[in-house]
C-alpha atoms as a PDB file:
ATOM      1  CA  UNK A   1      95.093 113.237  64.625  1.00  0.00           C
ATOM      2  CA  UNK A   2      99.199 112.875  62.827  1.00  0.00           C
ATOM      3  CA  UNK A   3      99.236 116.592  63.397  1.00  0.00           C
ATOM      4  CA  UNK A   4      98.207 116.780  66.843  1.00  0.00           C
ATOM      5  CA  UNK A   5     100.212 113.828  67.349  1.00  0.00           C
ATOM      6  CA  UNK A   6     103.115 115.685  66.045  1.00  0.00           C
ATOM      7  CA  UNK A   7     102.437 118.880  68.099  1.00  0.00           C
ATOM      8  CA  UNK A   8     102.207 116.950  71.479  1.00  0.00           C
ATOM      9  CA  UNK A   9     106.082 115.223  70.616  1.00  0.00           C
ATOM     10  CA  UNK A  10     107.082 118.787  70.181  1.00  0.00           C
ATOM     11  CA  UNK A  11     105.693 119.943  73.519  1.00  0.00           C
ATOM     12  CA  UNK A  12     106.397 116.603  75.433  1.00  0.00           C
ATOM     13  CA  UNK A  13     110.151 116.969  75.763  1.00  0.00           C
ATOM     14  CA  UNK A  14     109.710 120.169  78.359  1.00  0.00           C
ATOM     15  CA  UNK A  15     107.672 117.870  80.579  1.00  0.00           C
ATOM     16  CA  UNK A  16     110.470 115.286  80.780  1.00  0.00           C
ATOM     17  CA  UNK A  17     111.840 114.352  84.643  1.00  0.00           C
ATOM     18  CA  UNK A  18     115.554 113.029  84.596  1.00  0.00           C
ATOM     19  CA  UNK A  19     115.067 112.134  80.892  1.00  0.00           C
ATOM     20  CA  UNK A  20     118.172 110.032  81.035  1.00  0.00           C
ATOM     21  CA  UNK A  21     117.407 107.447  83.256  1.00  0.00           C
ATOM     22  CA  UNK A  22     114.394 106.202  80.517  1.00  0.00           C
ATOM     23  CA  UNK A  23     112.003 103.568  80.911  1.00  0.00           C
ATOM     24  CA  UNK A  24     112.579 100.671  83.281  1.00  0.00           C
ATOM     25  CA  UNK A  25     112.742  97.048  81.539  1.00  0.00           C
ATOM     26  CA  UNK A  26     109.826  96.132  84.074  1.00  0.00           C
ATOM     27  CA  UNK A  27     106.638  97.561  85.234  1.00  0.00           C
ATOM     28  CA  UNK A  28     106.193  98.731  88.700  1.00  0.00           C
ATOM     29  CA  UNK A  29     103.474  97.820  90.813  1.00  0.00           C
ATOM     30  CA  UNK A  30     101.389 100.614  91.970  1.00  0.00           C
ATOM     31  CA  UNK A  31      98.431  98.943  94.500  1.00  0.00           C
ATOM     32  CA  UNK A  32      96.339  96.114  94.594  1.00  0.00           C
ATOM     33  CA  UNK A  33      92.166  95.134  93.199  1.00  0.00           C
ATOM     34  CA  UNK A  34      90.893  91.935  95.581  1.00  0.00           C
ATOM     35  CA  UNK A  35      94.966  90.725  96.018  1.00  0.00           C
ATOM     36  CA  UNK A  36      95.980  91.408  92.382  1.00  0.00           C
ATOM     37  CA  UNK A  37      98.555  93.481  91.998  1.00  0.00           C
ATOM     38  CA  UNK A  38      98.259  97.044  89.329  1.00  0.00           C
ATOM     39  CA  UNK A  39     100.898  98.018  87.437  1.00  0.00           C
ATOM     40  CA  UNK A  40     101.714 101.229  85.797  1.00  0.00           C
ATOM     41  CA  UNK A  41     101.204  99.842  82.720  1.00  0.00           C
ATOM     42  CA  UNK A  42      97.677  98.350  83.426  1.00  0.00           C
ATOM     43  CA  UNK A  43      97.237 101.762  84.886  1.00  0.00           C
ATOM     44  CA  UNK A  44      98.059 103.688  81.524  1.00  0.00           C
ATOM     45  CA  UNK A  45      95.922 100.937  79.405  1.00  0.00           C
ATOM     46  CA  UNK A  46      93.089 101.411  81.998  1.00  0.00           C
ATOM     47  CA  UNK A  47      93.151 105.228  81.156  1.00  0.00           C
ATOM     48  CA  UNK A  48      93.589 105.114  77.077  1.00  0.00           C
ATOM     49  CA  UNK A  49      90.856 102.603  76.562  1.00  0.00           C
ATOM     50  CA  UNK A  50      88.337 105.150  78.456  1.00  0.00           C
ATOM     51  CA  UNK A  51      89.678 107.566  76.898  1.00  0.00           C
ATOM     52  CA  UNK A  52      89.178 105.884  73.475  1.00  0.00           C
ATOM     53  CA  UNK A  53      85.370 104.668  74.682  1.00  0.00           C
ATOM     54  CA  UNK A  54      84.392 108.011  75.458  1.00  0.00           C
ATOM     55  CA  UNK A  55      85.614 109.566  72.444  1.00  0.00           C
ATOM     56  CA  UNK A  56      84.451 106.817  70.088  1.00  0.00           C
ATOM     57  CA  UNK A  57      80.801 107.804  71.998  1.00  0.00           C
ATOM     58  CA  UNK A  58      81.012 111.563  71.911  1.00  0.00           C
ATOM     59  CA  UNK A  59      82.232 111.521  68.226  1.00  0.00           C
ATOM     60  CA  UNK A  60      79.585 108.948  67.126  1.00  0.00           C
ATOM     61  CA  UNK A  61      76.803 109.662  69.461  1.00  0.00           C
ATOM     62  CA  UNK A  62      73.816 107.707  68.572  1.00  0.00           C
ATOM     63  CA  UNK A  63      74.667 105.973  65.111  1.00  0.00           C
ATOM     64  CA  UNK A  64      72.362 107.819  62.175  1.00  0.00           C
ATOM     65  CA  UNK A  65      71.357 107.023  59.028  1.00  0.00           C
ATOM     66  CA  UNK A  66      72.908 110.128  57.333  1.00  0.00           C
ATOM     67  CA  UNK A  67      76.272 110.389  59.862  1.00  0.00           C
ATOM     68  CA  UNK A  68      77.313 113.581  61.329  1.00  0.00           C
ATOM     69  CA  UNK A  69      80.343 114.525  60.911  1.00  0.00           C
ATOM     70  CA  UNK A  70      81.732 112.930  63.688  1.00  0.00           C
ATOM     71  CA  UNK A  71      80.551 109.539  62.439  1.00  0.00           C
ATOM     72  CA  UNK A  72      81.279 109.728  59.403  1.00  0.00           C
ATOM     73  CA  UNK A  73      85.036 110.085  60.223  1.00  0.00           C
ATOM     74  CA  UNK A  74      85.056 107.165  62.093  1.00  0.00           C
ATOM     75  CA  UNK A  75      83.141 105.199  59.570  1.00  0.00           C
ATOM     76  CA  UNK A  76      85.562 106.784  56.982  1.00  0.00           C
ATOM     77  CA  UNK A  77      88.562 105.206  59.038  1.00  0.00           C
ATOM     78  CA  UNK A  78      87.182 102.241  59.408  1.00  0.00           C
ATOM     79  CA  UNK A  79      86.223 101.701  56.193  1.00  0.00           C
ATOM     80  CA  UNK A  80      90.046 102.380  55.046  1.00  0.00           C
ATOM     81  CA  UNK A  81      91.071 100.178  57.451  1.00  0.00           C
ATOM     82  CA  UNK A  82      88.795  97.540  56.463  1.00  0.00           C
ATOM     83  CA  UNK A  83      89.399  97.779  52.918  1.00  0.00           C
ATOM     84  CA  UNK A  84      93.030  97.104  53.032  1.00  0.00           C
ATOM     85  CA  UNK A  85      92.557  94.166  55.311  1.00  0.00           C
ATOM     86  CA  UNK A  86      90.123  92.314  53.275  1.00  0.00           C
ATOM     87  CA  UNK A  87      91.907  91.104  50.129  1.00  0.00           C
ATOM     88  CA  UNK A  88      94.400  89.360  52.959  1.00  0.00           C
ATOM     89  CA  UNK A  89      91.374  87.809  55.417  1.00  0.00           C
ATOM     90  CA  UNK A  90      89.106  87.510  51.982  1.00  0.00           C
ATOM     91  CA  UNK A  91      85.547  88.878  51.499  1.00  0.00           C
ATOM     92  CA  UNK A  92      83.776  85.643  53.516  1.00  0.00           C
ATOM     93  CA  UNK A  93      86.031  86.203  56.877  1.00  0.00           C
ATOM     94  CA  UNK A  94      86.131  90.034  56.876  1.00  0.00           C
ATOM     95  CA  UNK A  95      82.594  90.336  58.244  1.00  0.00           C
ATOM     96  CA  UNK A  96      84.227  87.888  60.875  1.00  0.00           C
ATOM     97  CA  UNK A  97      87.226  89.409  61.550  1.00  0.00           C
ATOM     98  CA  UNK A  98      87.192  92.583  61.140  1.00  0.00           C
ATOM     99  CA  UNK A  99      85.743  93.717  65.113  1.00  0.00           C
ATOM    100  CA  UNK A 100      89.204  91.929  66.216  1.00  0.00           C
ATOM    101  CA  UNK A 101      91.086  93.694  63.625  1.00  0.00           C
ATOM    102  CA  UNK A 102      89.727  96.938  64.094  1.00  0.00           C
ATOM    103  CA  UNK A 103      90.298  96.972  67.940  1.00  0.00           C
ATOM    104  CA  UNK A 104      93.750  95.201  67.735  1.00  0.00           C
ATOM    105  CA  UNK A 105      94.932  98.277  65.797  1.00  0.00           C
ATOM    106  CA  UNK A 106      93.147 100.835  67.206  1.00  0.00           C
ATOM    107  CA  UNK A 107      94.368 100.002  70.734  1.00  0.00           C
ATOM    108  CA  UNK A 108      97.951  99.257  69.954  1.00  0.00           C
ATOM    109  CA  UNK A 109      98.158 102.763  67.962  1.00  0.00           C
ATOM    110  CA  UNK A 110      96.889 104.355  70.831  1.00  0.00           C
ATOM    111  CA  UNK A 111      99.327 102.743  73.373  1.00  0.00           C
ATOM    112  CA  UNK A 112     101.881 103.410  71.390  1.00  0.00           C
ATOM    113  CA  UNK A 113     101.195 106.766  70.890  1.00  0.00           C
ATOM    114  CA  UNK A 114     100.514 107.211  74.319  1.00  0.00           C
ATOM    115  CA  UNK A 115     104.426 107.288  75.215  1.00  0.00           C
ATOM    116  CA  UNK A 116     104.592 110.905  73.352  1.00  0.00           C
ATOM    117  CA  UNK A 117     101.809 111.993  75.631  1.00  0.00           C
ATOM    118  CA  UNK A 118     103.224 114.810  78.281  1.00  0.00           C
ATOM    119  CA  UNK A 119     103.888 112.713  81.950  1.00  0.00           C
ATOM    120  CA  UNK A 120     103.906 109.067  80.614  1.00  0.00           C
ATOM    121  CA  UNK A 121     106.888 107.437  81.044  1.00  0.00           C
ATOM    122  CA  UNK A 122     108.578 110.731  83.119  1.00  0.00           C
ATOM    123  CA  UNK A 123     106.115 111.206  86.203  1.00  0.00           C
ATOM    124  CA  UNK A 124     107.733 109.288  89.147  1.00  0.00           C
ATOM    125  CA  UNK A 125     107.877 108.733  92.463  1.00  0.00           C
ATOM    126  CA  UNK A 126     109.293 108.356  95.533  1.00  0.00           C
ATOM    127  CA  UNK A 127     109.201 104.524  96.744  1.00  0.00           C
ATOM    128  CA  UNK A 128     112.240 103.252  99.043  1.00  0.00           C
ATOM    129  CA  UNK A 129     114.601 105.939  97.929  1.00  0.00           C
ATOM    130  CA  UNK A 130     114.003 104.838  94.167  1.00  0.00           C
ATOM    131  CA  UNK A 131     112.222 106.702  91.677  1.00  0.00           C
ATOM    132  CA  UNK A 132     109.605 104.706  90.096  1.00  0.00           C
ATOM    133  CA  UNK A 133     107.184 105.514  87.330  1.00  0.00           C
ATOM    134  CA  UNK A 134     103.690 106.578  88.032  1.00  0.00           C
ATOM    135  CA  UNK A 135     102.146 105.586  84.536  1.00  0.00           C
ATOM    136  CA  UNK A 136     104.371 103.980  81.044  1.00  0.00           C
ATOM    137  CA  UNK A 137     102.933 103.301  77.868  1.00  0.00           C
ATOM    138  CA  UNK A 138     101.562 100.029  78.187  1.00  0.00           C
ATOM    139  CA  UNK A 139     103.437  98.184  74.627  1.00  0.00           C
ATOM    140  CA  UNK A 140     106.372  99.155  76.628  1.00  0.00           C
ATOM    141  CA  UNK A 141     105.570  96.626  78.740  1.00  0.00           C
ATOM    142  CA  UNK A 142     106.568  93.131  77.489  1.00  0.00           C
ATOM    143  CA  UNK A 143     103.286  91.278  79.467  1.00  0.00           C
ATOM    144  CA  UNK A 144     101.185  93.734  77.537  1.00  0.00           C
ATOM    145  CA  UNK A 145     102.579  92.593  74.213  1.00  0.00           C
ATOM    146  CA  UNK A 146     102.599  88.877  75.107  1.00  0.00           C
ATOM    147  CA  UNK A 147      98.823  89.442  76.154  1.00  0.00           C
ATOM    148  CA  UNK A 148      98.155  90.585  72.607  1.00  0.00           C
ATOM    149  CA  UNK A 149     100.240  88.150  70.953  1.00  0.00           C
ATOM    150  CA  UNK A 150      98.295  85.500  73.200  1.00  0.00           C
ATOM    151  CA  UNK A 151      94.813  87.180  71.819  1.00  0.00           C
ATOM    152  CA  UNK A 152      95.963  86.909  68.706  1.00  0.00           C
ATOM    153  CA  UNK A 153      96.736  83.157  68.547  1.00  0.00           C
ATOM    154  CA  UNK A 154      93.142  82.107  70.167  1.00  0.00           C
ATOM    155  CA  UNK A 155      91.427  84.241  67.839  1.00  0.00           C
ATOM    156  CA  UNK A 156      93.726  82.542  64.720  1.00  0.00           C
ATOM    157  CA  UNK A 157      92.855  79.238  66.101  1.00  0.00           C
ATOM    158  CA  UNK A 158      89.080  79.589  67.019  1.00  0.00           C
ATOM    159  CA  UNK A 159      88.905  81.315  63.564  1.00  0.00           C
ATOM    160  CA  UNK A 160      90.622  78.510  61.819  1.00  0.00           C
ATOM    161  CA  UNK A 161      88.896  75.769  63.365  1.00  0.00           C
ATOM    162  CA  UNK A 162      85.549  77.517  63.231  1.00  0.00           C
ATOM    163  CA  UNK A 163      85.464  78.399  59.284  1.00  0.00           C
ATOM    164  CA  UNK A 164      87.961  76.369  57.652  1.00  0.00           C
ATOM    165  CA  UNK A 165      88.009  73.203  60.142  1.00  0.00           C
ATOM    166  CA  UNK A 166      90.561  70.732  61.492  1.00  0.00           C
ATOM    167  CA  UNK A 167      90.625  68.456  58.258  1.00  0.00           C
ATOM    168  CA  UNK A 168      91.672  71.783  56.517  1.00  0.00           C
ATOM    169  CA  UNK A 169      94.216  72.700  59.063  1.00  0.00           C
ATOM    170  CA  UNK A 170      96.297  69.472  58.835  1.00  0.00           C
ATOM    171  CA  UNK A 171      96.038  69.104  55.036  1.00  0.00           C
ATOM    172  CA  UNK A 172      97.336  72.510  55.100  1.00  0.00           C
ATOM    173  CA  UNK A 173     100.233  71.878  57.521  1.00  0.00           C
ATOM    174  CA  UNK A 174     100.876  68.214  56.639  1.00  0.00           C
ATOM    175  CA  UNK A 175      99.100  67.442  53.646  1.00  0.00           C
ATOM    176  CA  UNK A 176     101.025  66.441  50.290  1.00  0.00           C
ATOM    177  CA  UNK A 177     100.234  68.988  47.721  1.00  0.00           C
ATOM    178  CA  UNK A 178     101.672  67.442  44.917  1.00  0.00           C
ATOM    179  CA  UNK A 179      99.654  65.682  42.103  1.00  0.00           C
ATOM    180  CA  UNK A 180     100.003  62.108  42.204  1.00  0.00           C
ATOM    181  CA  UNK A 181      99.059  61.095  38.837  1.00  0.00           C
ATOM    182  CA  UNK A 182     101.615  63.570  37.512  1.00  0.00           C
ATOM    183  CA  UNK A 183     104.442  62.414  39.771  1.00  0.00           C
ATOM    184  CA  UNK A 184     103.241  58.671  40.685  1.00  0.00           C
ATOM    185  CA  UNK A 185     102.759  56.917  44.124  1.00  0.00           C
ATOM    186  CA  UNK A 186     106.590  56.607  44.444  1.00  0.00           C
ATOM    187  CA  UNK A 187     107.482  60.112  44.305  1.00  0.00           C
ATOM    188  CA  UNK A 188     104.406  60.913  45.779  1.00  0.00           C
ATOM    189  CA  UNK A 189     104.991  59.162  48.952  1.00  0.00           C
ATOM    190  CA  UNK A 190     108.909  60.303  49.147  1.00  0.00           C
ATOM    191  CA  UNK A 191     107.381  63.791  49.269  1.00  0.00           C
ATOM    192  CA  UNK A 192     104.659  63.042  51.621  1.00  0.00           C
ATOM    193  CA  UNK A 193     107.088  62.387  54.275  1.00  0.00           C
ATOM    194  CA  UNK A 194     108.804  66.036  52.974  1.00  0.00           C
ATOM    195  CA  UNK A 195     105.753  67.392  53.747  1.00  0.00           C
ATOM    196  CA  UNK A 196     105.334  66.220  57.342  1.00  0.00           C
ATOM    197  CA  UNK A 197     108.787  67.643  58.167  1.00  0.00           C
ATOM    198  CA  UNK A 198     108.031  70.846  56.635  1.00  0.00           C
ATOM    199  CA  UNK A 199     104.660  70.705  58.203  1.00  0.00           C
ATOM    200  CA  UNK A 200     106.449  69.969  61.626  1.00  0.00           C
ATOM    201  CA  UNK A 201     108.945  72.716  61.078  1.00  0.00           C
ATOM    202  CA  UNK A 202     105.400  75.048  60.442  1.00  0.00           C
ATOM    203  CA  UNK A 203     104.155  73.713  63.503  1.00  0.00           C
ATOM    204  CA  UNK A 204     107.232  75.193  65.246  1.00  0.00           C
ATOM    205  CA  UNK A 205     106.813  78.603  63.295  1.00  0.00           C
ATOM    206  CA  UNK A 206     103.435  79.269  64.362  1.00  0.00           C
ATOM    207  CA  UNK A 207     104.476  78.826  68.012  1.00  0.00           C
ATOM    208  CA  UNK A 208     106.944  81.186  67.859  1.00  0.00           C
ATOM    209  CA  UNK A 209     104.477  83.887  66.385  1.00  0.00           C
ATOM    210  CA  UNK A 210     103.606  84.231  70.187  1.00  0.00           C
ATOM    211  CA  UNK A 211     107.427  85.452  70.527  1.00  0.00           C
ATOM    212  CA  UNK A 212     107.718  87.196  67.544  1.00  0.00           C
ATOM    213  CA  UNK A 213     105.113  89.020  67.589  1.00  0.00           C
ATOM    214  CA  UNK A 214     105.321  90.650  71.577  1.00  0.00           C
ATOM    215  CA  UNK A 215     108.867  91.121  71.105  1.00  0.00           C
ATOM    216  CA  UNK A 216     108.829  92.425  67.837  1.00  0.00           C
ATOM    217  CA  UNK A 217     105.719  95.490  68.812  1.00  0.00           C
ATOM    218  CA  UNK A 218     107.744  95.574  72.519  1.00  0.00           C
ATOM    219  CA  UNK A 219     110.940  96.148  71.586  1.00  0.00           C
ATOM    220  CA  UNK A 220     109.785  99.113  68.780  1.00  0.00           C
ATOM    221  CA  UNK A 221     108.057 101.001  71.723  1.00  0.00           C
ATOM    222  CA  UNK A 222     110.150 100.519  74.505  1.00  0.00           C
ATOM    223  CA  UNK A 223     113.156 101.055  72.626  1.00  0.00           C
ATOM    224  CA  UNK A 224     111.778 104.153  71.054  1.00  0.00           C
ATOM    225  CA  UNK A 225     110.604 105.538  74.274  1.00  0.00           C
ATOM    226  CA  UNK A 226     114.334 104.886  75.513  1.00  0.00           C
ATOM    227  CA  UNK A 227     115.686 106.838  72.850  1.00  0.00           C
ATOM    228  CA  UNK A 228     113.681 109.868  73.285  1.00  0.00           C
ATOM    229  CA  UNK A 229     114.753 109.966  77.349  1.00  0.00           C
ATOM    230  CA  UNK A 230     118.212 109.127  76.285  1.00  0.00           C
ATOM    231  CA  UNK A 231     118.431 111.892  73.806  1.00  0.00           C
ATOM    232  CA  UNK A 232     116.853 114.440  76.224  1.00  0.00           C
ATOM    233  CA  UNK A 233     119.404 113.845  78.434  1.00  0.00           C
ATOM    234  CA  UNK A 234     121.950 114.620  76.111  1.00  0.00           C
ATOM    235  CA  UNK A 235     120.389 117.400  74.192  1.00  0.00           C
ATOM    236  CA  UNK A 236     116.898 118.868  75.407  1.00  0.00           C
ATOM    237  CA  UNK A 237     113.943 119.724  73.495  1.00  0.00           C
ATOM    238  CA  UNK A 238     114.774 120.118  69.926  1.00  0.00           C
ATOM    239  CA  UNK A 239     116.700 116.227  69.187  1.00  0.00           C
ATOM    240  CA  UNK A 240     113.448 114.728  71.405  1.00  0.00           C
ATOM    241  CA  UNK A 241     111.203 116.349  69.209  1.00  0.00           C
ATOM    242  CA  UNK A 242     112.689 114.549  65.945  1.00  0.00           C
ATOM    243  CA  UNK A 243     112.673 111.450  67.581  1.00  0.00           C
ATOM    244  CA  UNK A 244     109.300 112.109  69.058  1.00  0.00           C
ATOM    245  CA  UNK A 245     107.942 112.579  65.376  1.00  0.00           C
ATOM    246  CA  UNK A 246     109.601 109.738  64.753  1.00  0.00           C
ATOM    247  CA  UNK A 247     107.780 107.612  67.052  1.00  0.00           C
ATOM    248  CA  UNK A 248     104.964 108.990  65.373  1.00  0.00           C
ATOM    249  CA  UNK A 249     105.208 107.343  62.304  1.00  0.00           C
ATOM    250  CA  UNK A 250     107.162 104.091  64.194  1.00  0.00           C
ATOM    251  CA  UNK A 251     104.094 103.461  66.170  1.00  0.00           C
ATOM    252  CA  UNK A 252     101.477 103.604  63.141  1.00  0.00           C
ATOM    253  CA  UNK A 253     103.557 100.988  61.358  1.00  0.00           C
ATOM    254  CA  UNK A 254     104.249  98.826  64.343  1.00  0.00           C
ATOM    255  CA  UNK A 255     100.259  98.757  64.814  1.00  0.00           C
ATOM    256  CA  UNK A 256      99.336  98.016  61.378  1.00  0.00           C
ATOM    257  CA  UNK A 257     102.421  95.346  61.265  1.00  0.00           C
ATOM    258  CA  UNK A 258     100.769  93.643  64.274  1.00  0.00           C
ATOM    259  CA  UNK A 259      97.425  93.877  62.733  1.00  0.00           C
ATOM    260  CA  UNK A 260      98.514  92.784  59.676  1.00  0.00           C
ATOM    261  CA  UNK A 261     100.677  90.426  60.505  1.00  0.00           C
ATOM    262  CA  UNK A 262      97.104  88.617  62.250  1.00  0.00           C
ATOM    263  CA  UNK A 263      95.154  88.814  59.364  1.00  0.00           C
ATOM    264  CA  UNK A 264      98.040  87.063  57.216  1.00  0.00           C
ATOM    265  CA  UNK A 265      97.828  84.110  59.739  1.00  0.00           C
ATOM    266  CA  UNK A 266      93.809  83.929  59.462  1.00  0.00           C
ATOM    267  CA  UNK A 267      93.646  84.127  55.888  1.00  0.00           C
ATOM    268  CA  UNK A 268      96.456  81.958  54.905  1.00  0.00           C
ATOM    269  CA  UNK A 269      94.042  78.901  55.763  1.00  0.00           C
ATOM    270  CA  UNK A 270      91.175  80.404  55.716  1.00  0.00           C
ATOM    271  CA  UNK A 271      91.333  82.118  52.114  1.00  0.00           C
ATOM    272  CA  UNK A 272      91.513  79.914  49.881  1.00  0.00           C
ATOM    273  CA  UNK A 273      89.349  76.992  48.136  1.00  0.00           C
ATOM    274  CA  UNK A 274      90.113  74.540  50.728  1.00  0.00           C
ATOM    275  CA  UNK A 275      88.331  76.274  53.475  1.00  0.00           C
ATOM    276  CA  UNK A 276      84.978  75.240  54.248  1.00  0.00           C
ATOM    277  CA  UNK A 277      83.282  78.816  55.452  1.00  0.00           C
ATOM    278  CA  UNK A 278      79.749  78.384  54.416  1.00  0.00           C
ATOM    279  CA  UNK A 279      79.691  74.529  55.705  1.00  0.00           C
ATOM    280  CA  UNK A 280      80.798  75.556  59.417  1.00  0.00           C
ATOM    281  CA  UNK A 281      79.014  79.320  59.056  1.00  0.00           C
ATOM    282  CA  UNK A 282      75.928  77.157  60.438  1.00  0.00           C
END
């Protein structure tokens, strides 16, 4: 998949329309479902999740006993992927997690990918006298990565409060950690009310994963799919294609950093000896 990956930077640069101008900032509406109004992102994540059901179907087929070879490579990746994720979520939330996982970096490697793909991000049209894109990778849009982010933070707070529960949660965030027959009750209580600032400034922190998380996968892709139209309109073809293998590797990272970056959040509460996973597995 890297080497076809690779290949299809190579060739994407000759199918590049007034390279310089790059990727808008904004998505452009394209038509309208029942009032609501299609962008060209929606458009291009409409198209690579098909595109990633049908070939998750045709490679699998009907799931065997003894897997083809088709399955087996997906097992095989999955497996990989799973393995490195479950020392972070631990061995009692993996089971759990993992579908969430799985599909958050599956589909954000794809989308980001999807900007080396011949057309995407470079077929316009005409609309008004302005050129507008037909179809954009879809983490170049920053509503797409703030829709993720926002997936990402129900799914770390129904996980939270589902396996590890609320009592957990504020002990965690509020809670004075320190041993008070070690320290006594009057350092213990000056650093209980340490511990409800820091817990306050945590409070903050976790809101802001909603920011730093969309901006952080947004502005890798759309600044990466910048460069490559900026440095096609400077020198065609061959600079592209280095930056287009570049992307390569830039948008593997940025979905395993997103990924990751989830499964960190789950299992900072939820591994560890204060959760309570088998008492709320019922």
């Amino acid at each position: 998949l890297m080497r076809s990956l690779s290949l299809i930077s190579l060739l994407a640069p000759a199918f590049v329309f007034a390279s310089s101008e790059g990727v808008s900032p904004t998505a452009t509406d394209l038509f309208t479902i029942a009032g609501f109004p299609i962008s060209n992102s929606i458009l291009t994540t409409w198209i690579i999740a098909a595109l990633i059901i049908i070939a998750v179907r045709l490679a699998v087929g009907t799931p065997k006993l003894i897997p083809g070879k088709g399955q087996a490579v997906v097992e095989g990746m999955a497996q990989g992927l799973r393995d490195a994720l479950e020392p972070i979520v631990g061995k009692q939330m993996i089971g759990k997690t993992f579908p969430l996982l799985c599909g958050f970096f599956v589909f954000i490697l794809l989308m980001n990918w999807s900007g080396l793909l011949p057309g995407v991000g470079t077929i316009k049209y005409s609309h008004d006298g302005h050129w507008l894109e037909a179809i954009r990778p879809a983490n170049s849009d920053l509503n797409t990565t703030l829709a993720l982010s926002i997936i990402s933070f129900l799914a770390w707070t129904y996980f939270v409060l589902r396996y590890a529960g609320l009592k957990v949660l504020i002990f965690d965030l509020f809670g004075n950690k320190a041993d008070r027959k070690e320290i006594g009750w009057g350092m213990w209580i000056m650093l209980s009310f340490i511990f409800v600032g820091v817990g306050g400034i945590e409070v903050v922190s976790i809101a802001f994963r909603l920011i730093s998380l969309s901006f952080r996968l947004y502005g890798n892709v759309f600044g990466g799919e910048n460069l490559i139209h900026s440095l096609g309109g400077i020198a065609p073809y061959v600079v592209p294609a280095i930056a287009g293998l570049l992307e390569v590797l830039v948008g593997l990272i940025q979905a395993f950093v997103f990924t990751l970056l989830s499964a960190v959040y789950i299992g900072l509460i939820c591994n560890h000896e204060g959760g309570h996973d088998d008492e709320h597995a019922h």
